[in-house]
PDB file of N, CA and C in Angstrom:
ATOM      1  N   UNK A   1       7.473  30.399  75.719  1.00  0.00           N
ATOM      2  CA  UNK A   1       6.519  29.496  76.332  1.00  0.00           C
ATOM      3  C   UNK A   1       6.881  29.349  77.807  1.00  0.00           C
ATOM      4  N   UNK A   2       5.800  28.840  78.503  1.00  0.00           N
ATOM      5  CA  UNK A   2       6.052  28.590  79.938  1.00  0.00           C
ATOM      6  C   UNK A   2       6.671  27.087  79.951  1.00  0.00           C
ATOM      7  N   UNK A   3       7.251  27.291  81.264  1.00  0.00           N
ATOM      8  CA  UNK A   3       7.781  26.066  82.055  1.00  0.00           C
ATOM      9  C   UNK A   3       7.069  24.584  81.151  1.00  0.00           C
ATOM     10  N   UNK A   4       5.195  24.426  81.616  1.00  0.00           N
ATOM     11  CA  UNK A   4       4.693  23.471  81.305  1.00  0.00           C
ATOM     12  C   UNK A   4       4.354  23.308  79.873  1.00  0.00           C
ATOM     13  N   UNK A   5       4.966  24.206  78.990  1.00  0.00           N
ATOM     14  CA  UNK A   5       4.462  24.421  77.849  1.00  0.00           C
ATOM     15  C   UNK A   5       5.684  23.312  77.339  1.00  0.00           C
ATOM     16  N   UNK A   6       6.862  23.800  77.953  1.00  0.00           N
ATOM     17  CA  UNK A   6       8.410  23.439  77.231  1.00  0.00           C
ATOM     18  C   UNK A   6       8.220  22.303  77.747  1.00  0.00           C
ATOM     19  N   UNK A   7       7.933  21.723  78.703  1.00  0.00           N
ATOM     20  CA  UNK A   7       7.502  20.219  79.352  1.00  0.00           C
ATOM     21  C   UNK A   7       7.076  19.121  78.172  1.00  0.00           C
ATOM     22  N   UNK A   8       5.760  20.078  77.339  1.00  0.00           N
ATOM     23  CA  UNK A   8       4.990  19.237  76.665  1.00  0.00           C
ATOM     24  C   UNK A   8       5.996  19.293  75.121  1.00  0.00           C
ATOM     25  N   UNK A   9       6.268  19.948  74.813  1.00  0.00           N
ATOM     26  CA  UNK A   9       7.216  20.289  73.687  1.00  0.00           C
ATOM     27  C   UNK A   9       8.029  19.719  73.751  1.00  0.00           C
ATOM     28  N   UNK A  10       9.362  19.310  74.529  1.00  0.00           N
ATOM     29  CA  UNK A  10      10.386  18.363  74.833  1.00  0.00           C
ATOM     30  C   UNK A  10       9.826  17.864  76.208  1.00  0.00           C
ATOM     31  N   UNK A  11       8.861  16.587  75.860  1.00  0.00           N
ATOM     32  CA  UNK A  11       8.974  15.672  77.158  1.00  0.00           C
ATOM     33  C   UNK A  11      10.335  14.856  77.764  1.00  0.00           C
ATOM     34  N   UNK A  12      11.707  15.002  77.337  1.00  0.00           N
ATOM     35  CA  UNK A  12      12.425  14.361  77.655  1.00  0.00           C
ATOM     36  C   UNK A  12      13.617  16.028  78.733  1.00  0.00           C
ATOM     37  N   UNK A  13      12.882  17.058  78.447  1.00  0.00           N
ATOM     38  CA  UNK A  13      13.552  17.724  78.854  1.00  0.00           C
ATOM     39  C   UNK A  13      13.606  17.544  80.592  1.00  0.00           C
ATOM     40  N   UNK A  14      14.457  17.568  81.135  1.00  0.00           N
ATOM     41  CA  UNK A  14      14.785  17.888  82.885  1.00  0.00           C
ATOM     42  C   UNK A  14      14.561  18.992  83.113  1.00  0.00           C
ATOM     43  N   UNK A  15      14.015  19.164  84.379  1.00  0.00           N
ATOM     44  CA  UNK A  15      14.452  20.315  85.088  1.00  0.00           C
ATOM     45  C   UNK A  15      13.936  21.905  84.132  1.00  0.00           C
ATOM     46  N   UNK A  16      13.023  21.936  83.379  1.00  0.00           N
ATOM     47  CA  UNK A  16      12.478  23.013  82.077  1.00  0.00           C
ATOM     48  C   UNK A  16      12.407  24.210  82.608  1.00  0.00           C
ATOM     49  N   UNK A  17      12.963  25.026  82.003  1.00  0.00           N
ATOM     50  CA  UNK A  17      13.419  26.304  82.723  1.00  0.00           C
ATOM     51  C   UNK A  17      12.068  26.944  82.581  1.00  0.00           C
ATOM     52  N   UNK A  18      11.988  28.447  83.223  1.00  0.00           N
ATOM     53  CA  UNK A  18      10.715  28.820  83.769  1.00  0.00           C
ATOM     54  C   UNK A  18      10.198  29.453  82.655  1.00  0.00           C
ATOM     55  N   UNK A  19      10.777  30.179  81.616  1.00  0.00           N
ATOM     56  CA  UNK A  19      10.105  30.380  79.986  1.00  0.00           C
ATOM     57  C   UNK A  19      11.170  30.469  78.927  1.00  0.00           C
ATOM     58  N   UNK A  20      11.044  29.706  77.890  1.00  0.00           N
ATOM     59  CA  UNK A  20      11.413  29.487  76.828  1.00  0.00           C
ATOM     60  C   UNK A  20      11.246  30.067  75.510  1.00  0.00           C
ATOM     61  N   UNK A  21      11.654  29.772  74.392  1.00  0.00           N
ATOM     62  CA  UNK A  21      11.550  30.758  73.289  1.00  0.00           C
ATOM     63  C   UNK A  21      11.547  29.146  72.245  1.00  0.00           C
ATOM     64  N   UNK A  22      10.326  29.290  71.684  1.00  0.00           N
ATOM     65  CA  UNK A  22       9.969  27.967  70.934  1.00  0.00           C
ATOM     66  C   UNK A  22       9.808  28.753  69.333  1.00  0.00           C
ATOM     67  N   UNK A  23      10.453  27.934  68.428  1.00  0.00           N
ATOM     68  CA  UNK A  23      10.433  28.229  66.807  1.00  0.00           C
ATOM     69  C   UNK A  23      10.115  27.510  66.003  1.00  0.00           C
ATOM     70  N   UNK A  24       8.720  26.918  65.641  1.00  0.00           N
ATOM     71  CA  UNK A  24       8.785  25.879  65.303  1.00  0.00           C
ATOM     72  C   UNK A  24       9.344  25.437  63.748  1.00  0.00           C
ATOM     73  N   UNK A  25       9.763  26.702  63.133  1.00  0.00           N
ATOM     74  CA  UNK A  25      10.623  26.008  61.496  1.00  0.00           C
ATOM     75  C   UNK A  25      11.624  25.962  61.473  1.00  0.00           C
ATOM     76  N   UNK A  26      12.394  26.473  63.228  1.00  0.00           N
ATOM     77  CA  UNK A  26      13.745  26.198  63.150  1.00  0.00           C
ATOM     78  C   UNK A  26      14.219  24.630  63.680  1.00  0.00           C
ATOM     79  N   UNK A  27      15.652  24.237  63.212  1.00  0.00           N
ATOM     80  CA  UNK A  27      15.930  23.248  63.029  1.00  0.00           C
ATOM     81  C   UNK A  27      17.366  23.098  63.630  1.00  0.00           C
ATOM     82  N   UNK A  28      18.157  21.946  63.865  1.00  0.00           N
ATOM     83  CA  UNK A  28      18.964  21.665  64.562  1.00  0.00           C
ATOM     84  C   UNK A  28      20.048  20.474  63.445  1.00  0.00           C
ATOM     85  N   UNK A  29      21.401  20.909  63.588  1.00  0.00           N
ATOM     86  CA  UNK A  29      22.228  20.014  63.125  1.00  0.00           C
ATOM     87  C   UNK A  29      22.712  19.525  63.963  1.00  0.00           C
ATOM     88  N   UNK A  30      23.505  18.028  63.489  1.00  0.00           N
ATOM     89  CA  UNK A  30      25.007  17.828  65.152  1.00  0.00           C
ATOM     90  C   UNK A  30      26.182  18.590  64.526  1.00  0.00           C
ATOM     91  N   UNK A  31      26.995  18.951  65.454  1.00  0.00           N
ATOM     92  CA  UNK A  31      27.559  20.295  64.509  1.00  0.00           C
ATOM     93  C   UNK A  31      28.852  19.476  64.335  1.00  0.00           C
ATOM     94  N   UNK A  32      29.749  18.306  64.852  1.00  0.00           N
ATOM     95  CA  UNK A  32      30.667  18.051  64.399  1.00  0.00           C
ATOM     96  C   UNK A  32      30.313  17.283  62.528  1.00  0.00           C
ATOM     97  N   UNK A  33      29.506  16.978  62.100  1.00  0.00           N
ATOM     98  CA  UNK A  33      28.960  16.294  61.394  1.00  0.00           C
ATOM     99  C   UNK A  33      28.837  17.452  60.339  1.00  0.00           C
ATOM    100  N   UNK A  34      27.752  18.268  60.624  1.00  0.00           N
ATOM    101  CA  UNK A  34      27.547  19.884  60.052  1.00  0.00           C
ATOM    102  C   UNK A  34      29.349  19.751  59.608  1.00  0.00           C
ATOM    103  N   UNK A  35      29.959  20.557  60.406  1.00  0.00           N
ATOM    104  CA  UNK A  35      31.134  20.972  59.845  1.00  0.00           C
ATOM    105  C   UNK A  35      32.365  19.959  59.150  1.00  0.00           C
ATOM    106  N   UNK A  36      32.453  18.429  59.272  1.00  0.00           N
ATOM    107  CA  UNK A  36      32.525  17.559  58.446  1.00  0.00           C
ATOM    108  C   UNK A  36      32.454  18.174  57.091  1.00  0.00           C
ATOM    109  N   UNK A  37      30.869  18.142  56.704  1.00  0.00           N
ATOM    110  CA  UNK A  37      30.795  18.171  55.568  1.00  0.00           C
ATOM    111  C   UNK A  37      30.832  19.306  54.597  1.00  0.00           C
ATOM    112  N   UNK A  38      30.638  20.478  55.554  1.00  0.00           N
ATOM    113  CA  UNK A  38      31.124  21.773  54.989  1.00  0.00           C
ATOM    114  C   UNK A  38      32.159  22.182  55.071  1.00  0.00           C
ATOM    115  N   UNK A  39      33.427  21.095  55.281  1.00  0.00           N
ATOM    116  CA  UNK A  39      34.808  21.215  55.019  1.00  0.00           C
ATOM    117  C   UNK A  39      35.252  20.330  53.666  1.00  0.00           C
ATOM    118  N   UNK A  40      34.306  19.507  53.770  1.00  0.00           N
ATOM    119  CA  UNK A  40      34.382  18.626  52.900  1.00  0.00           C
ATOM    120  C   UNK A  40      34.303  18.939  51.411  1.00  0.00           C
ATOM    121  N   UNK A  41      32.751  20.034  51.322  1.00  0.00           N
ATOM    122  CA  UNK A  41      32.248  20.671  50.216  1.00  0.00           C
ATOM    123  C   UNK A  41      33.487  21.721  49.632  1.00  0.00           C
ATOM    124  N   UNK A  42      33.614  22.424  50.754  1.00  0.00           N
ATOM    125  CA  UNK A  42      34.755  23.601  50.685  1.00  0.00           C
ATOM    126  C   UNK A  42      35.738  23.121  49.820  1.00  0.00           C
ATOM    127  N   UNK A  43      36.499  21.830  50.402  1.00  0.00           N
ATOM    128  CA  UNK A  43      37.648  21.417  49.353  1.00  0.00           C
ATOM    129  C   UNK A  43      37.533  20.811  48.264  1.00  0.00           C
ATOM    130  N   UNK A  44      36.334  20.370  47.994  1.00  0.00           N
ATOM    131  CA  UNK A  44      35.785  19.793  46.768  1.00  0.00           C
ATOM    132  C   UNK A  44      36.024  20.912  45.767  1.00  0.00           C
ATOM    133  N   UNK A  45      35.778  21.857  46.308  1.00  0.00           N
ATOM    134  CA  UNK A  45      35.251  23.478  45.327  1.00  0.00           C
ATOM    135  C   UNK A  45      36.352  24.601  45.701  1.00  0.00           C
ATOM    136  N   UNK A  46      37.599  23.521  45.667  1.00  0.00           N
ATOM    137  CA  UNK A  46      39.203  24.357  45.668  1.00  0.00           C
ATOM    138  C   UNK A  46      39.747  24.863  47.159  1.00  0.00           C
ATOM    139  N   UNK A  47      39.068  24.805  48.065  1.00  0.00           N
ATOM    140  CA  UNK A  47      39.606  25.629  49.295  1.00  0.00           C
ATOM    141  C   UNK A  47      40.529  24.754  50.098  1.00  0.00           C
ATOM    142  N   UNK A  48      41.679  25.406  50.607  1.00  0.00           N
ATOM    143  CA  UNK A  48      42.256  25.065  51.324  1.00  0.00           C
ATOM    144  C   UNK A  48      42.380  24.755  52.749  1.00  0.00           C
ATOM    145  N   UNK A  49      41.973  23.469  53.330  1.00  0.00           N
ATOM    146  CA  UNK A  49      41.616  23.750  54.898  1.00  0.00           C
ATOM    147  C   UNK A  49      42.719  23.372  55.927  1.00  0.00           C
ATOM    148  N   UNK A  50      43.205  24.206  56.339  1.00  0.00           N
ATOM    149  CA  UNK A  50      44.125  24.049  57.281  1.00  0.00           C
ATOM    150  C   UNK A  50      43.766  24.178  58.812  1.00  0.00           C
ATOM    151  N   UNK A  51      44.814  23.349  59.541  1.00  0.00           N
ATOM    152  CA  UNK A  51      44.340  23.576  61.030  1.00  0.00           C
ATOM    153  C   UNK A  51      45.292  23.585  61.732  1.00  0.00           C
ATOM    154  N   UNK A  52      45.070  24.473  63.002  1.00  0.00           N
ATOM    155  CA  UNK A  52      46.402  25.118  63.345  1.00  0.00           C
ATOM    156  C   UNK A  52      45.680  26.340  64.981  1.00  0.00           C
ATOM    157  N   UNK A  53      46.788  26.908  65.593  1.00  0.00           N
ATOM    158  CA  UNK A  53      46.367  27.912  65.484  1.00  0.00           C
ATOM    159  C   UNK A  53      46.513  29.281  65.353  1.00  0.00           C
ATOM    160  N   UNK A  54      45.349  29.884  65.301  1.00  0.00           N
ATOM    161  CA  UNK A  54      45.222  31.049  64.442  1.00  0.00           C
ATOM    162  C   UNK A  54      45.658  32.291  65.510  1.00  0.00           C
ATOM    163  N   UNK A  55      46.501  32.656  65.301  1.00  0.00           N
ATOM    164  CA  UNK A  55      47.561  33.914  65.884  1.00  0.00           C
ATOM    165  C   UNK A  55      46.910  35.284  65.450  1.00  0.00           C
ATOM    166  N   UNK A  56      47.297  35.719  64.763  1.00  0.00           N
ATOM    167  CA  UNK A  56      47.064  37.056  64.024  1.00  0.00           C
ATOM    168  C   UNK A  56      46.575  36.717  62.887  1.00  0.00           C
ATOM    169  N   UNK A  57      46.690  38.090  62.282  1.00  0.00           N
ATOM    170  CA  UNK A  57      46.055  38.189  60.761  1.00  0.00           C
ATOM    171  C   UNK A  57      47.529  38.976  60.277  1.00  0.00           C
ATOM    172  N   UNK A  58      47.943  38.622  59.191  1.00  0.00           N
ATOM    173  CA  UNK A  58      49.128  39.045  58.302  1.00  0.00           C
ATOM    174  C   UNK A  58      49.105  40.129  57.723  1.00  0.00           C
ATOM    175  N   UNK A  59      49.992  41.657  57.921  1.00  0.00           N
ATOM    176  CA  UNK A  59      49.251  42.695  57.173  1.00  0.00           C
ATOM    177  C   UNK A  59      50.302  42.900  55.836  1.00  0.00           C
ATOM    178  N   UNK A  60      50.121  44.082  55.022  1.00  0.00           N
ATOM    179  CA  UNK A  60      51.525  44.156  53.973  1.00  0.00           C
ATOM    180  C   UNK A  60      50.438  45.469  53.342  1.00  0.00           C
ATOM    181  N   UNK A  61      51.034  46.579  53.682  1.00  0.00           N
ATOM    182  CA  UNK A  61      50.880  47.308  53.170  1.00  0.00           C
ATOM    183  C   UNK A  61      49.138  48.303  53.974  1.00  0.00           C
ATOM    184  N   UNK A  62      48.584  47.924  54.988  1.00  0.00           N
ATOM    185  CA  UNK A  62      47.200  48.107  55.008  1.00  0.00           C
ATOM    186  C   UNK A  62      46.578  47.333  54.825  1.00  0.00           C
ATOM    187  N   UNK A  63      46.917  45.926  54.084  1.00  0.00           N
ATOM    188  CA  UNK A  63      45.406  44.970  53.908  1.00  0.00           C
ATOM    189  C   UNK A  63      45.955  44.013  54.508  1.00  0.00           C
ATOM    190  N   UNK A  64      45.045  43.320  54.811  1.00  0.00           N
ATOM    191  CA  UNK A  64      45.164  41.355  55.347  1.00  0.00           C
ATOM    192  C   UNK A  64      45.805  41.142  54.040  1.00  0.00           C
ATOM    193  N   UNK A  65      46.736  39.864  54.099  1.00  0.00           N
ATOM    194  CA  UNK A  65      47.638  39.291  53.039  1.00  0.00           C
ATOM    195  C   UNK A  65      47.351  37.811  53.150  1.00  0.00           C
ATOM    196  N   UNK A  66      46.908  38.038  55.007  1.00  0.00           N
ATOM    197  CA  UNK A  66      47.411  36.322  54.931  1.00  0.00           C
ATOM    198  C   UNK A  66      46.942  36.279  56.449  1.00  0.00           C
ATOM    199  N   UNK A  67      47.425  35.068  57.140  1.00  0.00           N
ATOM    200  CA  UNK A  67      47.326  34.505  58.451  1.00  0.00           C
ATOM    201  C   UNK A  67      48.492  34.013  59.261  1.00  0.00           C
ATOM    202  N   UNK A  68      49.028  34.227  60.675  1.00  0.00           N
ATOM    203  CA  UNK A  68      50.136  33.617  61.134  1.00  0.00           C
ATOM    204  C   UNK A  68      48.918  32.504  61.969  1.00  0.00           C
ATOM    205  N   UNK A  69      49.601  31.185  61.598  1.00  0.00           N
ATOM    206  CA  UNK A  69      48.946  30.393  61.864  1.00  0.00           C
ATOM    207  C   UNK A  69      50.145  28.991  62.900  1.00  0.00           C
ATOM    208  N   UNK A  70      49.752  29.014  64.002  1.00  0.00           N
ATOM    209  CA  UNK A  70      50.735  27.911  64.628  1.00  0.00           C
ATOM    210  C   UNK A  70      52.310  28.160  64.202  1.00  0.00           C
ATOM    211  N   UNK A  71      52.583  30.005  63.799  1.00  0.00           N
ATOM    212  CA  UNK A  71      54.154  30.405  64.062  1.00  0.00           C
ATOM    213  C   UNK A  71      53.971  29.885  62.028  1.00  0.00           C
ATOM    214  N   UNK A  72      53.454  29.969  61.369  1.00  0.00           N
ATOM    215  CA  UNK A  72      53.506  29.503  60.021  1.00  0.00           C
ATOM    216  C   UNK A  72      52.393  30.931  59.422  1.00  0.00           C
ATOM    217  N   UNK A  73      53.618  31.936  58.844  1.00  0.00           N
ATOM    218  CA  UNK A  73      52.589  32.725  57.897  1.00  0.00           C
ATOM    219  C   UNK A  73      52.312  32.119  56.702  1.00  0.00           C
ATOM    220  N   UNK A  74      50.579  32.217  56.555  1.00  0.00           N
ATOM    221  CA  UNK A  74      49.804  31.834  55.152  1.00  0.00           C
ATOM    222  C   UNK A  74      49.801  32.655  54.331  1.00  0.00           C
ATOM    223  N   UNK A  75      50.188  32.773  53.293  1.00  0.00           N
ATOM    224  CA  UNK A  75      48.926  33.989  51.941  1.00  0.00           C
ATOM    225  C   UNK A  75      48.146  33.421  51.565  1.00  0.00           C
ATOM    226  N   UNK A  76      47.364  34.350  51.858  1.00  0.00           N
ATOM    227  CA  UNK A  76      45.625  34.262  51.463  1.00  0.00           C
ATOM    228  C   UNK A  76      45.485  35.053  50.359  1.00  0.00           C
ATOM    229  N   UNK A  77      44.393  35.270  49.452  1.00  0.00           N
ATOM    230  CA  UNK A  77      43.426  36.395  48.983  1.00  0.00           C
ATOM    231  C   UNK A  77      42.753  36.616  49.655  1.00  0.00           C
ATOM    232  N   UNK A  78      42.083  35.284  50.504  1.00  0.00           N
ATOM    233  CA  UNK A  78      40.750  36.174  50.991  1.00  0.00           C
ATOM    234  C   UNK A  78      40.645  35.024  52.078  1.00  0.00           C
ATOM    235  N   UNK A  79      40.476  35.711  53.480  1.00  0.00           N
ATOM    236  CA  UNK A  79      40.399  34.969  54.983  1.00  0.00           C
ATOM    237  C   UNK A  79      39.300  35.081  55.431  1.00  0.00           C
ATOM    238  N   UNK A  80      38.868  33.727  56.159  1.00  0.00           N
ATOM    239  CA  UNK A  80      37.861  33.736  57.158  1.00  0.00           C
ATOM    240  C   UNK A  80      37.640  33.603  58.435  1.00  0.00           C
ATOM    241  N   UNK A  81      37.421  34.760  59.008  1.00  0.00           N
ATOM    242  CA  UNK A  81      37.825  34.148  60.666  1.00  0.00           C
ATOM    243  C   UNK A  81      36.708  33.852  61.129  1.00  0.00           C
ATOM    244  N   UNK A  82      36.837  32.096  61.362  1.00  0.00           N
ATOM    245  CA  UNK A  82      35.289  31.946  61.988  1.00  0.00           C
ATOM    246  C   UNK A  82      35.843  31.235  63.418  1.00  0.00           C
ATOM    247  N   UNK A  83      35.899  32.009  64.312  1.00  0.00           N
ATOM    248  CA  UNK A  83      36.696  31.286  65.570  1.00  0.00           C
ATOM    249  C   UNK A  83      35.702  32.212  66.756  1.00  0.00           C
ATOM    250  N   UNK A  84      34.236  32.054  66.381  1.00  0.00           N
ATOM    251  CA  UNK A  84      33.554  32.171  67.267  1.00  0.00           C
ATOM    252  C   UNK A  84      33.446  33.475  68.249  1.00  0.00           C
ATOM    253  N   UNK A  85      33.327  33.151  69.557  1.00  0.00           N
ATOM    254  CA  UNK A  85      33.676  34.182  70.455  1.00  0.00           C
ATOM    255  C   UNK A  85      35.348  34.673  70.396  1.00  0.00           C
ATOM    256  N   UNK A  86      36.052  33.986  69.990  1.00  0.00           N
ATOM    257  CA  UNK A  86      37.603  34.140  70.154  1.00  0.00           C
ATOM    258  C   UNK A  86      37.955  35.409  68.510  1.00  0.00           C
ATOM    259  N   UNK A  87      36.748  35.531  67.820  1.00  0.00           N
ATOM    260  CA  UNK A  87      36.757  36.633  66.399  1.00  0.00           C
ATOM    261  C   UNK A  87      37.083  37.637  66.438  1.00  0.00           C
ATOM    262  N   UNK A  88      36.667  38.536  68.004  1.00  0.00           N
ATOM    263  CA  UNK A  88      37.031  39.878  67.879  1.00  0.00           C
ATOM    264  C   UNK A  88      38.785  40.110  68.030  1.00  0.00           C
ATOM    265  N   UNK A  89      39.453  39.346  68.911  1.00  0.00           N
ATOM    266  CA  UNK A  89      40.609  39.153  69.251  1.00  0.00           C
ATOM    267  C   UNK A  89      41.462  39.177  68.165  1.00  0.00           C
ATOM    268  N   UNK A  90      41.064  38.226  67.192  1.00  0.00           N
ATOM    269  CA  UNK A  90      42.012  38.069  65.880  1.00  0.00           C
ATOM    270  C   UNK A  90      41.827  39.225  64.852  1.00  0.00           C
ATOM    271  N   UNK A  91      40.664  39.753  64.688  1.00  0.00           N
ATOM    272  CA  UNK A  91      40.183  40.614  64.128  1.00  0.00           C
ATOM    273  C   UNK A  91      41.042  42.188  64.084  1.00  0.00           C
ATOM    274  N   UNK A  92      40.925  42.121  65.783  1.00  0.00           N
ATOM    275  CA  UNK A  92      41.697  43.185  66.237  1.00  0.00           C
ATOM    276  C   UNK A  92      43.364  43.399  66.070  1.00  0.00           C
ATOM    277  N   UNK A  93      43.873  42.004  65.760  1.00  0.00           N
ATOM    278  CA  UNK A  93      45.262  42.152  65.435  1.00  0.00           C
ATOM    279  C   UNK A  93      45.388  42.787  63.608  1.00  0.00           C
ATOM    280  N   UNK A  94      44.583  43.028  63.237  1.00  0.00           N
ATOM    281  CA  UNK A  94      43.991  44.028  62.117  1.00  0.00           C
ATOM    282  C   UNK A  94      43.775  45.114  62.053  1.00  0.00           C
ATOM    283  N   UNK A  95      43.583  45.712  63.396  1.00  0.00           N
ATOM    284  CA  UNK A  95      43.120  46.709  63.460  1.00  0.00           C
ATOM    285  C   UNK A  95      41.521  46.942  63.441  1.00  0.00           C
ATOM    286  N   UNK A  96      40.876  46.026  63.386  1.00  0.00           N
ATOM    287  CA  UNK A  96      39.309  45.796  62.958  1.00  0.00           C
ATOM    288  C   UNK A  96      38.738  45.532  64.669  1.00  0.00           C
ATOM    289  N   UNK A  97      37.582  46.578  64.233  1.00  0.00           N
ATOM    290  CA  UNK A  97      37.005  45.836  65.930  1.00  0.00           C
ATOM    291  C   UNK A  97      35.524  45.332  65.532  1.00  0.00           C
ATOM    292  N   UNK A  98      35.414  44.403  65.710  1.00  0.00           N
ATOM    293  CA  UNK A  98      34.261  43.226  65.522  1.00  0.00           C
ATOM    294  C   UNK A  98      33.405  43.397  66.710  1.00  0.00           C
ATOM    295  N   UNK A  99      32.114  43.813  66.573  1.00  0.00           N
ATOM    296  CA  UNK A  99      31.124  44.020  67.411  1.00  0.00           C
ATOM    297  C   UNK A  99      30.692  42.695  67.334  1.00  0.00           C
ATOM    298  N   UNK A 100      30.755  41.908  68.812  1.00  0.00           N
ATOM    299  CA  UNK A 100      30.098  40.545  68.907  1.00  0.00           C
ATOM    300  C   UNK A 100      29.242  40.290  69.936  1.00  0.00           C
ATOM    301  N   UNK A 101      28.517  40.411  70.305  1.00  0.00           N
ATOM    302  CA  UNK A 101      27.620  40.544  71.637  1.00  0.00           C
ATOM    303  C   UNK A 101      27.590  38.737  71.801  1.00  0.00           C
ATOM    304  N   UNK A 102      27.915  38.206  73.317  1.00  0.00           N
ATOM    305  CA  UNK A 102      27.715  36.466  73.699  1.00  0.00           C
ATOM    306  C   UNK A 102      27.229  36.624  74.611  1.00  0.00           C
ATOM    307  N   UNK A 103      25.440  37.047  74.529  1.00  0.00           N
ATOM    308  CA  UNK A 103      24.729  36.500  75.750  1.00  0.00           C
ATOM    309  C   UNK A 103      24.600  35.144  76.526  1.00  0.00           C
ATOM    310  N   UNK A 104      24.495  34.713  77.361  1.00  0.00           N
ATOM    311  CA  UNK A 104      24.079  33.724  78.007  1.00  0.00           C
ATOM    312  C   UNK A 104      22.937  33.022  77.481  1.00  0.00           C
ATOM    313  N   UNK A 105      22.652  32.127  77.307  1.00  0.00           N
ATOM    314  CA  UNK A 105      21.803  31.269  76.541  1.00  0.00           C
ATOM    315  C   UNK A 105      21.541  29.908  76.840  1.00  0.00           C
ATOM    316  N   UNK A 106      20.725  29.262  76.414  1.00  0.00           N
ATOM    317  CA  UNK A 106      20.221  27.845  76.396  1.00  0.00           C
ATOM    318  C   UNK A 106      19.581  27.119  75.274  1.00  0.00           C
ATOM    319  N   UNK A 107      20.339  26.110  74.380  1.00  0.00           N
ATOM    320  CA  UNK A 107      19.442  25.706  73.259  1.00  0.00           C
ATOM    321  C   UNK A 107      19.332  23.974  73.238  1.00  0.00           C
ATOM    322  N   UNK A 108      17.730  24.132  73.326  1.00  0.00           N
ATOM    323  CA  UNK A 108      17.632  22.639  73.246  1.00  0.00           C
ATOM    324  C   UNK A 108      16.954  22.313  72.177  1.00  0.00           C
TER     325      UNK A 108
END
């Protein structure tokens, strides 16, 4: 959409950039809240949530085993690296190269 389009769409927006990309069935969480509760669910349903940080990935033999986490190796079965733009990095201490493309963006 144009400038005056995004105007009328978010009247509280400032300054409305010159074209926008409007969806209207998409939807918005607050994300500390979001992830609250999908840590919450997680341990309800056995998972272990630890926090720390995340160094490498642990190998033994060819596979991930585990995580060095804040100088503390974990065993895992099974790891998730969700650390955003910072994924390919950890990934790569695996040997894994994680195709992540982080365009520049704006979401209101």
């Amino acid at each position: 959409v144009d400038r005056e389009r995004a105007g009328q769409i978010e009247p509280n927006l400032v300054g409305p950039p010159d074209f926008a990309v409007y969806v209207a069935e998409e939807g918005v969480a607050e994300p500390a809240a979001t992830a609250k509760t999908l840590l919450a669910d997680a341990e309800r349903l056995g998972a272990q949530v630890m926090v720390g940080n995340a160094e490498r990935l642990a190998l033994a033999g060819g596979k991930v085993t585990g995580a060095v986490v804040s100088g503390e190796t974990i065993s895992a079965d099974e790891i998730v690296v969700a650390a955003g733009t910072g994924a390919p990095a950890i990934a790569a201490t695996a040997g894994v190269k994680l195709s992540l493309e982080t365009p520049p963006g704006l979401i209101v």
